[in-house]
PDB file of N, CA and C in Angstrom:
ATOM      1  N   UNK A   1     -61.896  81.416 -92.505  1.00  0.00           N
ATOM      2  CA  UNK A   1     -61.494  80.569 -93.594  1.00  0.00           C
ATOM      3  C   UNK A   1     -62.733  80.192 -94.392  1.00  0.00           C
ATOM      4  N   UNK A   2     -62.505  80.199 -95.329  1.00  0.00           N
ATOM      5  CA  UNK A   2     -63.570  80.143 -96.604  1.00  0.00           C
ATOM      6  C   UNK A   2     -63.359  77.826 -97.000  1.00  0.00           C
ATOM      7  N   UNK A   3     -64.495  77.294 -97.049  1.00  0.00           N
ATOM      8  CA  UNK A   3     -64.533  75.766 -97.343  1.00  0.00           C
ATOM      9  C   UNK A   3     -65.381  76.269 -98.814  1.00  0.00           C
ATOM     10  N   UNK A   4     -64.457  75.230 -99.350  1.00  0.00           N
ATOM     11  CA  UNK A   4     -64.684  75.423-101.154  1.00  0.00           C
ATOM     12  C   UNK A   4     -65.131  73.512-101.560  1.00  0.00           C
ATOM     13  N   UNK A   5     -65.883  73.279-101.938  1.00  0.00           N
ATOM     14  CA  UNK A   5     -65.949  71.779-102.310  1.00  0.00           C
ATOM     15  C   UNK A   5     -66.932  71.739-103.213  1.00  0.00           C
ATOM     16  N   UNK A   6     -65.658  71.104-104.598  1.00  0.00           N
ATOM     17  CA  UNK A   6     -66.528  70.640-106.124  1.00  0.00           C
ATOM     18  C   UNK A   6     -66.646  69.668-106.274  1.00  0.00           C
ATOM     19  N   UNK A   7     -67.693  69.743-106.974  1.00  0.00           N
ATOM     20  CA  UNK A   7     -68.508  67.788-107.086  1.00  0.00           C
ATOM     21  C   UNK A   7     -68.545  68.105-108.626  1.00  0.00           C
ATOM     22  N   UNK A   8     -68.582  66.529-109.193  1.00  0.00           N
ATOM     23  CA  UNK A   8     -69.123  66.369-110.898  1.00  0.00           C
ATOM     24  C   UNK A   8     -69.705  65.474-110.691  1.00  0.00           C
ATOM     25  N   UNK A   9     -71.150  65.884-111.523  1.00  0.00           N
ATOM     26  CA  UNK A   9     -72.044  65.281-111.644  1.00  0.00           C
ATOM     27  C   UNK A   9     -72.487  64.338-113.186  1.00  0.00           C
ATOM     28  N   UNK A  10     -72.455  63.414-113.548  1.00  0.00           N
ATOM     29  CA  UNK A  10     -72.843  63.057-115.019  1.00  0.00           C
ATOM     30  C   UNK A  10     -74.180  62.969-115.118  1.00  0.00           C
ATOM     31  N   UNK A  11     -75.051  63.076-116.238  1.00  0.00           N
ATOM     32  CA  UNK A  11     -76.061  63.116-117.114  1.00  0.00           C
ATOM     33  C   UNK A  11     -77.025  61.508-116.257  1.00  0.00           C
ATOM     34  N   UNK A  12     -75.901  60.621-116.367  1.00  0.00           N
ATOM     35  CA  UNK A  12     -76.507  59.582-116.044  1.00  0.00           C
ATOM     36  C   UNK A  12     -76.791  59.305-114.118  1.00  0.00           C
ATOM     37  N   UNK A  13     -76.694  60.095-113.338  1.00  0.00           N
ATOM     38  CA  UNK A  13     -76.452  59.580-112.530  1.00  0.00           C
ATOM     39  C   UNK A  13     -77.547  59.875-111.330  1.00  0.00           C
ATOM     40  N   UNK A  14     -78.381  59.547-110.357  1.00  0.00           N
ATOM     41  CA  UNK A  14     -79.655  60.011-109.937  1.00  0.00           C
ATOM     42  C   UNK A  14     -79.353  60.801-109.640  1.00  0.00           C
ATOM     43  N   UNK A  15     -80.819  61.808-109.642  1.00  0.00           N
ATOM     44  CA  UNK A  15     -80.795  62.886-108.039  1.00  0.00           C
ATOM     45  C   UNK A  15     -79.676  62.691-106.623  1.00  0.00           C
ATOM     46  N   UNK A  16     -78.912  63.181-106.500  1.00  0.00           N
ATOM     47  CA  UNK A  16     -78.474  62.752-104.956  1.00  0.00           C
ATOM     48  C   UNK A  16     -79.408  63.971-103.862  1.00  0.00           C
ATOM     49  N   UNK A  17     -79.356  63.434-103.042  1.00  0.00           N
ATOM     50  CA  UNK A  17     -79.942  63.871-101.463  1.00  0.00           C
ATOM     51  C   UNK A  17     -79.007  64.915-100.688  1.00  0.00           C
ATOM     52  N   UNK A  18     -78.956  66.176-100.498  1.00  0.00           N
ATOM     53  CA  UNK A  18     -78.063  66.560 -99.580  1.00  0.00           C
ATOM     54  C   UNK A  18     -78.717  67.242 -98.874  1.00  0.00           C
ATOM     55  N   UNK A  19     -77.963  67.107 -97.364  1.00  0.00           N
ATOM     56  CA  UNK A  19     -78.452  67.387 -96.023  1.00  0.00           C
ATOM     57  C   UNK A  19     -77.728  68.702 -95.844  1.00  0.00           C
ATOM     58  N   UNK A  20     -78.241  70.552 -95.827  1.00  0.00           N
ATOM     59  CA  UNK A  20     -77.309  71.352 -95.794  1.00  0.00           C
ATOM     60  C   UNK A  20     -77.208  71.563 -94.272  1.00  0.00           C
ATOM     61  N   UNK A  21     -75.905  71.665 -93.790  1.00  0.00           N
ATOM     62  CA  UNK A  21     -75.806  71.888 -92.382  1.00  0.00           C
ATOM     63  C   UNK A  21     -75.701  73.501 -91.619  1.00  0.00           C
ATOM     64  N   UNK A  22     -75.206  74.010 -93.291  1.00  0.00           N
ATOM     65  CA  UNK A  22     -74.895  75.415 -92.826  1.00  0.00           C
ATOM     66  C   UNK A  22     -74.808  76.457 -93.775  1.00  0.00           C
ATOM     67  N   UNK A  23     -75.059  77.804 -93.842  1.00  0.00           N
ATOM     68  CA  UNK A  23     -75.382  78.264 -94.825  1.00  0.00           C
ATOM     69  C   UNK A  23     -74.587  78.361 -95.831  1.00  0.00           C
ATOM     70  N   UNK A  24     -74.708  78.147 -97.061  1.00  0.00           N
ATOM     71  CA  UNK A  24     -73.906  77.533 -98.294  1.00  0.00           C
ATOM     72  C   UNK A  24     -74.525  78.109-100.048  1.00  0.00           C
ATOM     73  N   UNK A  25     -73.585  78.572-100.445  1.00  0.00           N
ATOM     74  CA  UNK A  25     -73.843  78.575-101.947  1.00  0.00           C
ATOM     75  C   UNK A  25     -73.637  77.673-102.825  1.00  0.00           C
ATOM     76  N   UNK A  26     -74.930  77.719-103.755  1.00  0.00           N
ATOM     77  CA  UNK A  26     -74.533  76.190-104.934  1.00  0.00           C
ATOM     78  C   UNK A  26     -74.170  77.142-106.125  1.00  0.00           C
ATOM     79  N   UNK A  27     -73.095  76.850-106.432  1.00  0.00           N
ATOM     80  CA  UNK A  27     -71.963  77.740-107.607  1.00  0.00           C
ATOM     81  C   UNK A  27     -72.159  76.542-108.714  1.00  0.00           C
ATOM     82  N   UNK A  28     -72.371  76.668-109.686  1.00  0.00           N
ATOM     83  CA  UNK A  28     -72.314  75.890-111.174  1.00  0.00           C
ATOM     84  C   UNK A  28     -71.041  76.346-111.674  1.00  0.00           C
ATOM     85  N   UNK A  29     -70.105  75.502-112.350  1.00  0.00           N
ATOM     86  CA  UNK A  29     -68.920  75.695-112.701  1.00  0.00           C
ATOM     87  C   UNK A  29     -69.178  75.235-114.043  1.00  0.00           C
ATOM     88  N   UNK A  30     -69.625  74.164-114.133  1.00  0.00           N
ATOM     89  CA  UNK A  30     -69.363  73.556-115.869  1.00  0.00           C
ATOM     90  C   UNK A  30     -71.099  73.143-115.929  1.00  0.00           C
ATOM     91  N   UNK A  31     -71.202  73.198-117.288  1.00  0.00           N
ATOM     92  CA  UNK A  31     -72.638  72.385-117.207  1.00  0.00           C
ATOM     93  C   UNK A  31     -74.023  72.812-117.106  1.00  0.00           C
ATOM     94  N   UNK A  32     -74.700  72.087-116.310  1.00  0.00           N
ATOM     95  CA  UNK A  32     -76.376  72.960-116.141  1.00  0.00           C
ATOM     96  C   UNK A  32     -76.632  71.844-115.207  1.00  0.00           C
ATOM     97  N   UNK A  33     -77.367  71.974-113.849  1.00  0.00           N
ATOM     98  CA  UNK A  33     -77.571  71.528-112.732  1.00  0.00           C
ATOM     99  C   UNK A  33     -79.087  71.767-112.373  1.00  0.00           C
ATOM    100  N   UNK A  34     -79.894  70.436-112.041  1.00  0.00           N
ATOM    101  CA  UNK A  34     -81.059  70.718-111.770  1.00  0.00           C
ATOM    102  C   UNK A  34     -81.206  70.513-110.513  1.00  0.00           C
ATOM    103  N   UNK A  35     -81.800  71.437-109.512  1.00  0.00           N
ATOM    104  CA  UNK A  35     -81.918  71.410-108.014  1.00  0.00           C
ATOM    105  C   UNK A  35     -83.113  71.586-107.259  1.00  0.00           C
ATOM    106  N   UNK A  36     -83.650  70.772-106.778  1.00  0.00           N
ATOM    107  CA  UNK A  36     -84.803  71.204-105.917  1.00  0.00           C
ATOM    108  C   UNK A  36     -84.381  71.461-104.156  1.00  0.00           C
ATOM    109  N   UNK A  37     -85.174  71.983-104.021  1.00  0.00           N
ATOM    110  CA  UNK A  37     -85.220  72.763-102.756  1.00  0.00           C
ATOM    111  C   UNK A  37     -86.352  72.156-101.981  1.00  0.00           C
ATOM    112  N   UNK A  38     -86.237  70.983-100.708  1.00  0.00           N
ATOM    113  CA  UNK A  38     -87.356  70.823-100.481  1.00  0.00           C
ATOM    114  C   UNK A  38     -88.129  72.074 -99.109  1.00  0.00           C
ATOM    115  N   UNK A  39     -89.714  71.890 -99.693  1.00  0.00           N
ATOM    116  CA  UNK A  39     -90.337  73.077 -99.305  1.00  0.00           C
ATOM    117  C   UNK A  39     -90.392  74.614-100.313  1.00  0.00           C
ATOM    118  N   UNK A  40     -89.568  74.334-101.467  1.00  0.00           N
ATOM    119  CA  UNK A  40     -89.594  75.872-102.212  1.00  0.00           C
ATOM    120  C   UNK A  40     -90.600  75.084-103.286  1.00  0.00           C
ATOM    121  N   UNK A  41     -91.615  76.297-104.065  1.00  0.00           N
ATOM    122  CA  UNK A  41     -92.265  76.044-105.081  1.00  0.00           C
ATOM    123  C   UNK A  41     -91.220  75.780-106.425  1.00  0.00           C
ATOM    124  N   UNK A  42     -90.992  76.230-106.566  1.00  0.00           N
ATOM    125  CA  UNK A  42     -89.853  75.870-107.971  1.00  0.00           C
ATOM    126  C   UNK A  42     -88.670  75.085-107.901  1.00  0.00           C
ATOM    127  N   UNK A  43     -88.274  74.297-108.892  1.00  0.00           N
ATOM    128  CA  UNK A  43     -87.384  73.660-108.734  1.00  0.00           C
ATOM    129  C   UNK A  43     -86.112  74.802-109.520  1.00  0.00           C
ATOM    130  N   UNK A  44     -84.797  74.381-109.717  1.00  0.00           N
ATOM    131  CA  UNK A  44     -84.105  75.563-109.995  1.00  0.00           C
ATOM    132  C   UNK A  44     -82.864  74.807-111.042  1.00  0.00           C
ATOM    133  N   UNK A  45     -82.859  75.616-112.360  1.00  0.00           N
ATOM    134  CA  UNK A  45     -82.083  74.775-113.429  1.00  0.00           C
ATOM    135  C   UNK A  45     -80.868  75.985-113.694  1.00  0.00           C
ATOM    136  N   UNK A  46     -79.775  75.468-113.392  1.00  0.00           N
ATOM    137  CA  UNK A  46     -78.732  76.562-113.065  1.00  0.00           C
ATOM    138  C   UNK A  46     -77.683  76.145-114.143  1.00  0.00           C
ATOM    139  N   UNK A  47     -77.215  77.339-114.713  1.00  0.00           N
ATOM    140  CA  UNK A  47     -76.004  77.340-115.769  1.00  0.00           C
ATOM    141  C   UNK A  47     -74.913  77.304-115.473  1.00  0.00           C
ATOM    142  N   UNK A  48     -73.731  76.919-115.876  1.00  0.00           N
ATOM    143  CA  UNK A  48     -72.586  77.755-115.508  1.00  0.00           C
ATOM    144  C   UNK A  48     -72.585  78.970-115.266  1.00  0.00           C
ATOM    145  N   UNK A  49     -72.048  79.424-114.291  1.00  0.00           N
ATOM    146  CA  UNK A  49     -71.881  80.643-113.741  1.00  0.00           C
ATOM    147  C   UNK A  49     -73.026  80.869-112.754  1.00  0.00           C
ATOM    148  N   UNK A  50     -73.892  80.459-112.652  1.00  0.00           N
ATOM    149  CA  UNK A  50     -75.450  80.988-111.790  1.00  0.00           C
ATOM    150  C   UNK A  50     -75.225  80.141-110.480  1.00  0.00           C
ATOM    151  N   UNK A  51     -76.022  80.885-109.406  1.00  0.00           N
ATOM    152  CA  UNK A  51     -75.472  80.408-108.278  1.00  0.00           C
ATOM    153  C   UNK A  51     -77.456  80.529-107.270  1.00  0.00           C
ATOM    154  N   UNK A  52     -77.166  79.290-106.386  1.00  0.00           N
ATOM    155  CA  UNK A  52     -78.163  79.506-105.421  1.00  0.00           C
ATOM    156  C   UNK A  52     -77.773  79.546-103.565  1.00  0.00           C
ATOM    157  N   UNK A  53     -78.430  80.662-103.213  1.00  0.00           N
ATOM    158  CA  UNK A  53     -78.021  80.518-101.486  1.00  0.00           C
ATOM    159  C   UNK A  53     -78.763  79.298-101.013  1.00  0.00           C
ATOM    160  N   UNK A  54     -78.348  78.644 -99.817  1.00  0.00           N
ATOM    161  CA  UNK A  54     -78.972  77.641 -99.643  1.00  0.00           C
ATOM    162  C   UNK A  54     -78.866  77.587 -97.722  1.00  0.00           C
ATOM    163  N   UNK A  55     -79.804  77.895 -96.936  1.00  0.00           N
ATOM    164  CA  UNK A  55     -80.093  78.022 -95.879  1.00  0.00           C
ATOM    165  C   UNK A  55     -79.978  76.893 -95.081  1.00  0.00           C
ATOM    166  N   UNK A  56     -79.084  76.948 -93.826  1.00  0.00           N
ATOM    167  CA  UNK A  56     -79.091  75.722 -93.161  1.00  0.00           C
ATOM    168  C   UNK A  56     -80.099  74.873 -92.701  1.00  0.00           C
ATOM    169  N   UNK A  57     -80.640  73.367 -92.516  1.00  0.00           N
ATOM    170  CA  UNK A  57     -81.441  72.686 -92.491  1.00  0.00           C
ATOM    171  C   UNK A  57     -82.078  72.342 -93.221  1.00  0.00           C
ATOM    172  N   UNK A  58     -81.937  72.891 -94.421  1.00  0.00           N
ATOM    173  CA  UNK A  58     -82.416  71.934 -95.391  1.00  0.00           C
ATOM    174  C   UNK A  58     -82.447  71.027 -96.535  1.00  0.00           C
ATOM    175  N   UNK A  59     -82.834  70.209 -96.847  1.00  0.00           N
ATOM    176  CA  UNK A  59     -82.661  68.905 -97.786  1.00  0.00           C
ATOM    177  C   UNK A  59     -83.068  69.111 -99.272  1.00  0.00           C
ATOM    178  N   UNK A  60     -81.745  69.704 -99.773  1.00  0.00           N
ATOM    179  CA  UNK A  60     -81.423  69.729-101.465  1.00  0.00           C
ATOM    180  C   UNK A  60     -81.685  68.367-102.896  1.00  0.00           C
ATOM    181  N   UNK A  61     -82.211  68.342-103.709  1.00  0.00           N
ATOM    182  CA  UNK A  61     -81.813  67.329-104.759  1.00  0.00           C
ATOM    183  C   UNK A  61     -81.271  67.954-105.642  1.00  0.00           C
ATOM    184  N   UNK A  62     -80.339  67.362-106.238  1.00  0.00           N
ATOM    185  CA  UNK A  62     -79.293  67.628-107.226  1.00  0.00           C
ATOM    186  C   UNK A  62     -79.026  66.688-108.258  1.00  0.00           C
ATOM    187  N   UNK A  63     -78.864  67.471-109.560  1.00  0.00           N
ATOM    188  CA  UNK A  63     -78.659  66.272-110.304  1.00  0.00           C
ATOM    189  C   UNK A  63     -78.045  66.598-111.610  1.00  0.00           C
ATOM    190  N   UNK A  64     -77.004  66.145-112.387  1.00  0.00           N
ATOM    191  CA  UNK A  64     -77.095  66.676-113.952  1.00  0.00           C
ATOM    192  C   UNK A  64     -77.105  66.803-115.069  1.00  0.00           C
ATOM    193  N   UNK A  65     -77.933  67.670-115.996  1.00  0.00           N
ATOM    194  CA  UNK A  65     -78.551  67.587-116.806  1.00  0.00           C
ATOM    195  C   UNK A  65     -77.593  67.473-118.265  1.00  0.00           C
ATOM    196  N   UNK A  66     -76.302  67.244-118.134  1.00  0.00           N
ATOM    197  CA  UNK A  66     -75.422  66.830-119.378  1.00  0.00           C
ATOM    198  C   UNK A  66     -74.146  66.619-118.156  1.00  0.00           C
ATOM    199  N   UNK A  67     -73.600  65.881-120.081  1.00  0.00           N
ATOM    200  CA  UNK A  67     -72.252  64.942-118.853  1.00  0.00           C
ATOM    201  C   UNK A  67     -71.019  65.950-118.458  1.00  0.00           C
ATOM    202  N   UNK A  68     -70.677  65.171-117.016  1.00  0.00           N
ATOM    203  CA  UNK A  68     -69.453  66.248-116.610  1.00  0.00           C
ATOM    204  C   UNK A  68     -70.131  67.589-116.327  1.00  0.00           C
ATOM    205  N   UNK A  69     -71.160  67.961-115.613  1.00  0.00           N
ATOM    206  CA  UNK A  69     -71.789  68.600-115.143  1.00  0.00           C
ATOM    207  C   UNK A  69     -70.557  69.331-113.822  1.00  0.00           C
ATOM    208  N   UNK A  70     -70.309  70.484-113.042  1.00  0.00           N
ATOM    209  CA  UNK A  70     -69.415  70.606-112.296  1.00  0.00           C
ATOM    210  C   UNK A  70     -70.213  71.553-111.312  1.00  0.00           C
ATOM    211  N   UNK A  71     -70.144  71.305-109.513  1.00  0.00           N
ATOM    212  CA  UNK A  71     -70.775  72.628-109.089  1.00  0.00           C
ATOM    213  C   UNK A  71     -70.105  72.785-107.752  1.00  0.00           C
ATOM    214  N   UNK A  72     -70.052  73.685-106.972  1.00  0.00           N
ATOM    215  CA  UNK A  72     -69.296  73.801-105.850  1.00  0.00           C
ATOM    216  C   UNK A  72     -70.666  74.387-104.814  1.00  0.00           C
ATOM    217  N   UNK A  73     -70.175  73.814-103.494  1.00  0.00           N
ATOM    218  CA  UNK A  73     -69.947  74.384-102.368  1.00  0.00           C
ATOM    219  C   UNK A  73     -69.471  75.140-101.732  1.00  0.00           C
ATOM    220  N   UNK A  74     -69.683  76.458-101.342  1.00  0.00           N
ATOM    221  CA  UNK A  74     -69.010  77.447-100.452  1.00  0.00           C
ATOM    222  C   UNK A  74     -69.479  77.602 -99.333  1.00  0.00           C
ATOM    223  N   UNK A  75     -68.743  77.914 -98.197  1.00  0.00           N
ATOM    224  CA  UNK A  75     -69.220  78.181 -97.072  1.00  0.00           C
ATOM    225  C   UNK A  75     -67.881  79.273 -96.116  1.00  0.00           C
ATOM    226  N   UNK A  76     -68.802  79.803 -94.924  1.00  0.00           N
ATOM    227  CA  UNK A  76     -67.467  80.719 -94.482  1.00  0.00           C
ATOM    228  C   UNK A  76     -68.070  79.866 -93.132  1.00  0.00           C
ATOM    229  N   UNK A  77     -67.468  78.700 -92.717  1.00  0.00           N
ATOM    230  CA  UNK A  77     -68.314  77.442 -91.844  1.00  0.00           C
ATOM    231  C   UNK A  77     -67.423  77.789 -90.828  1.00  0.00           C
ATOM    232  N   UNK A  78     -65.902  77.970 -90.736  1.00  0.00           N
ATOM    233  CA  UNK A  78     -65.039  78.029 -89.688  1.00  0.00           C
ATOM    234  C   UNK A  78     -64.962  79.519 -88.862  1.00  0.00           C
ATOM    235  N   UNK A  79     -65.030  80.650 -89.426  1.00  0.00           N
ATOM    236  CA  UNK A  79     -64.979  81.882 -88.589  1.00  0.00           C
ATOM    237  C   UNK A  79     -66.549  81.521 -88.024  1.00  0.00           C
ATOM    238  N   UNK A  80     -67.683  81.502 -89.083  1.00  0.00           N
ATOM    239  CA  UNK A  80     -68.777  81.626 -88.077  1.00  0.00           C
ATOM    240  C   UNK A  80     -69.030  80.699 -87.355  1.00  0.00           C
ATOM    241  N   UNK A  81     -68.816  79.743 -87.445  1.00  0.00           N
ATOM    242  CA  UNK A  81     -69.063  78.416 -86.477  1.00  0.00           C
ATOM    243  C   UNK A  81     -68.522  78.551 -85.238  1.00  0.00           C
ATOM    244  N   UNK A  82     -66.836  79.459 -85.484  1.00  0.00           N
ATOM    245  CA  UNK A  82     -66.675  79.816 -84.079  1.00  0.00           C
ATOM    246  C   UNK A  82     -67.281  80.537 -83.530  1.00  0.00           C
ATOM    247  N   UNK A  83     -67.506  81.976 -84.016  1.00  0.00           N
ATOM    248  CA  UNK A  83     -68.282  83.056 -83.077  1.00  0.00           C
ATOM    249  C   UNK A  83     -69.992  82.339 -82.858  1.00  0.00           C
ATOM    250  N   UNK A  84     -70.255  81.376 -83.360  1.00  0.00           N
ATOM    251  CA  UNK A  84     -71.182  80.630 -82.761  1.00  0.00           C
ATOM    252  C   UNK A  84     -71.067  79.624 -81.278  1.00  0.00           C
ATOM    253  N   UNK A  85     -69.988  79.342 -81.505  1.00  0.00           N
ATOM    254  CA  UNK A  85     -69.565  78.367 -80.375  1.00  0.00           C
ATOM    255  C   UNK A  85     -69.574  79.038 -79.718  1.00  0.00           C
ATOM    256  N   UNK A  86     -68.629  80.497 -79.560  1.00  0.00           N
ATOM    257  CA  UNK A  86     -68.292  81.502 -78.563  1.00  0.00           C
ATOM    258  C   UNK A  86     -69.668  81.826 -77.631  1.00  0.00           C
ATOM    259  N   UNK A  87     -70.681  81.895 -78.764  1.00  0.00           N
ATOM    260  CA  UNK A  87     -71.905  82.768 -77.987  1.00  0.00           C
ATOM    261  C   UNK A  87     -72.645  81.796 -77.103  1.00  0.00           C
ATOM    262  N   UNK A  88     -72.593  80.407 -78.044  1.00  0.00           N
ATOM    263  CA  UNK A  88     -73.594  79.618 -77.163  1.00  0.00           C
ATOM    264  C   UNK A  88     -72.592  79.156 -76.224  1.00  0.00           C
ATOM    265  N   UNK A  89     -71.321  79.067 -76.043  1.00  0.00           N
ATOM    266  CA  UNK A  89     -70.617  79.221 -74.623  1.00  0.00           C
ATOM    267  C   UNK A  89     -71.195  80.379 -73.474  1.00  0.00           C
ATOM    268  N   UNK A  90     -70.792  81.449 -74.214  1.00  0.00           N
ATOM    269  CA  UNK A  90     -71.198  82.646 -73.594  1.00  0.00           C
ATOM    270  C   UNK A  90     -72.247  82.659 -72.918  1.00  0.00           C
ATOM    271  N   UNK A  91     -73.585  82.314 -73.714  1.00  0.00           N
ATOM    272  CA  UNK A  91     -74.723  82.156 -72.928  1.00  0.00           C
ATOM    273  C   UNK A  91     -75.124  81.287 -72.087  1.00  0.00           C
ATOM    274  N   UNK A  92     -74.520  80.203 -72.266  1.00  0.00           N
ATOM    275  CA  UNK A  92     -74.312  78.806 -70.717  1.00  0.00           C
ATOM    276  C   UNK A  92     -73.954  79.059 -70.498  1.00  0.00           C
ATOM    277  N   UNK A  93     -72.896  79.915 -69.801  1.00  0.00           N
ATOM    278  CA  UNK A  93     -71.874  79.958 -68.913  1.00  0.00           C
ATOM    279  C   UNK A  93     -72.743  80.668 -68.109  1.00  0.00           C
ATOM    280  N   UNK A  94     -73.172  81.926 -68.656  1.00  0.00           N
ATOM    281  CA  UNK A  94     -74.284  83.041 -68.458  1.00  0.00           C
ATOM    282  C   UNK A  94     -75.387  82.187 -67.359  1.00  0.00           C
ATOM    283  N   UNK A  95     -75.996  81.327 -67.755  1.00  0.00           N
ATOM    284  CA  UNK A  95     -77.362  81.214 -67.114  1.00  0.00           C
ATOM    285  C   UNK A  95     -76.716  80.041 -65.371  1.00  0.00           C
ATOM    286  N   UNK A  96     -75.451  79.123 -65.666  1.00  0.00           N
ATOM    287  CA  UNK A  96     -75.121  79.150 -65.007  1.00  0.00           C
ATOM    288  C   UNK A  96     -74.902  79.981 -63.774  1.00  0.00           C
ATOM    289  N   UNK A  97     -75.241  78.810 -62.353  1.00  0.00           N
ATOM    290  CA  UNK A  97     -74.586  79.489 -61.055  1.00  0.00           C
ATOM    291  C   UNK A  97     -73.473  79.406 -60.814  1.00  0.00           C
ATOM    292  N   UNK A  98     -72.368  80.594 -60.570  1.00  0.00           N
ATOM    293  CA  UNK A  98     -70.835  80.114 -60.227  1.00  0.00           C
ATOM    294  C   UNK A  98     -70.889  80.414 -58.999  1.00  0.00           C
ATOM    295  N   UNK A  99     -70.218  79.299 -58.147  1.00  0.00           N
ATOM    296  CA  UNK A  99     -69.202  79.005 -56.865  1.00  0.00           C
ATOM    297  C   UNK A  99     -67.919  79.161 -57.075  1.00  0.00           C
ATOM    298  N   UNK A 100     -67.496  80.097 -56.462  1.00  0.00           N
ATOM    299  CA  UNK A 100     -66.067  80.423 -56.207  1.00  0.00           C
ATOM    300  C   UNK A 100     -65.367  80.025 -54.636  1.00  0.00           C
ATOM    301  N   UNK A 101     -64.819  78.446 -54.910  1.00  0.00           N
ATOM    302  CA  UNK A 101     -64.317  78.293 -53.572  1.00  0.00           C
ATOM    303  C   UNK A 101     -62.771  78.756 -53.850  1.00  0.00           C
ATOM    304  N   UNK A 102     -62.585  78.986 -52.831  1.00  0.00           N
ATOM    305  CA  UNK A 102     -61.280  79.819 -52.816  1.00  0.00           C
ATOM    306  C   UNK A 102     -60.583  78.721 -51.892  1.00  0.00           C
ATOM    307  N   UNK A 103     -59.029  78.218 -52.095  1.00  0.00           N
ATOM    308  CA  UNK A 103     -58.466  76.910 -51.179  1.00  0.00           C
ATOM    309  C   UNK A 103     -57.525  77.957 -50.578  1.00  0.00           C
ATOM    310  N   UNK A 104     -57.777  77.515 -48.954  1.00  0.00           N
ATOM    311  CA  UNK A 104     -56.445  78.361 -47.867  1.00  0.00           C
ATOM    312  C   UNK A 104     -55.651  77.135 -47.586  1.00  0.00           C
ATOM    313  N   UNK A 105     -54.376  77.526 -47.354  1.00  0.00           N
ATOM    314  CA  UNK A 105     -53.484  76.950 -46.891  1.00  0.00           C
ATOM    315  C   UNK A 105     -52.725  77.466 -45.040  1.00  0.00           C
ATOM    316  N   UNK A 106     -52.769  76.780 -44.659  1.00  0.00           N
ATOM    317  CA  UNK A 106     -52.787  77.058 -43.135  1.00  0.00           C
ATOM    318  C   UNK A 106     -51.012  76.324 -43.441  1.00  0.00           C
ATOM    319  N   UNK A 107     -50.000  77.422 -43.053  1.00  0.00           N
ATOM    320  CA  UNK A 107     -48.301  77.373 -42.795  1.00  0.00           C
ATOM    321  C   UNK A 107     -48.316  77.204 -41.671  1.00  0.00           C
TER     322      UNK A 107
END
C-alpha cells in the first residue's frame, strides 16, 4: 500500500521541522517550496511538479515561498515495513536458542 499525505503551506508561515522516519518523496503540487536538508550543501527550491527523495533519519525544513503553496508525501511504508519486520523477526528468532519440550501424557 502506497501512504499519500498533502500539506499547504502559506507564504506567511515559518520553516516547519520534519523528522523523516522512512524513505519518502517531497512531491510539489501547487506553488514553489523551499527545503533544506539538514547535512546537504544546498538548500532546494522546488516547483510544481519537481520532486525530492528524502532518506530515512533525517531532519527536513520546509517552508512556502507564495500563498497556498501545496506538497505531498509519499511513501510505500506498509509493504516494506513489513518485509522489514519479517526479517528482523527472522533474524532474532535466528540467533536465538530453541528448547523444544515436548509434554507426555501418561493414560
Amino acid at each position: 500500500m502506497r501512504e499519500i499525505r498533502t500539506f499547504e503551506l502559506d507564504r506567511r508561515d515559518a520553516p516547519t521541522r520534519w523528522v523523516i522516519d522512512r524513505p519518502q518523496i517531497l512531491r510539489v503540487t501547487r506553488g514553489q517550496i523551499w527545503v533544506t536538508i539538514e547535512g546537504a550543501a544546498d538548500d532546494y527550491w522546488l516547483d510544481a511538479g519537481a520532486s525530492v527523495e528524502l532518506k530515512p533519519y533525517t531532519t527536513i525544513w520546509v517552508s512556502g515561498t507564495e500563498d497556498a503553496s501545496w506538497f505531498s508525501l509519499a511513501s510505500d511504508s506498509t509493504r516494506g515495513g513489513a518485509r522489514r519486520l519479517a526479517e528482523i523477526v527472522r533474524v532474532w528468532l535466528g540467533r536465538r536458542p530453541m528448547s523444544v519440550k515436548l509434554a507426555t501424557f501418561k493414560a
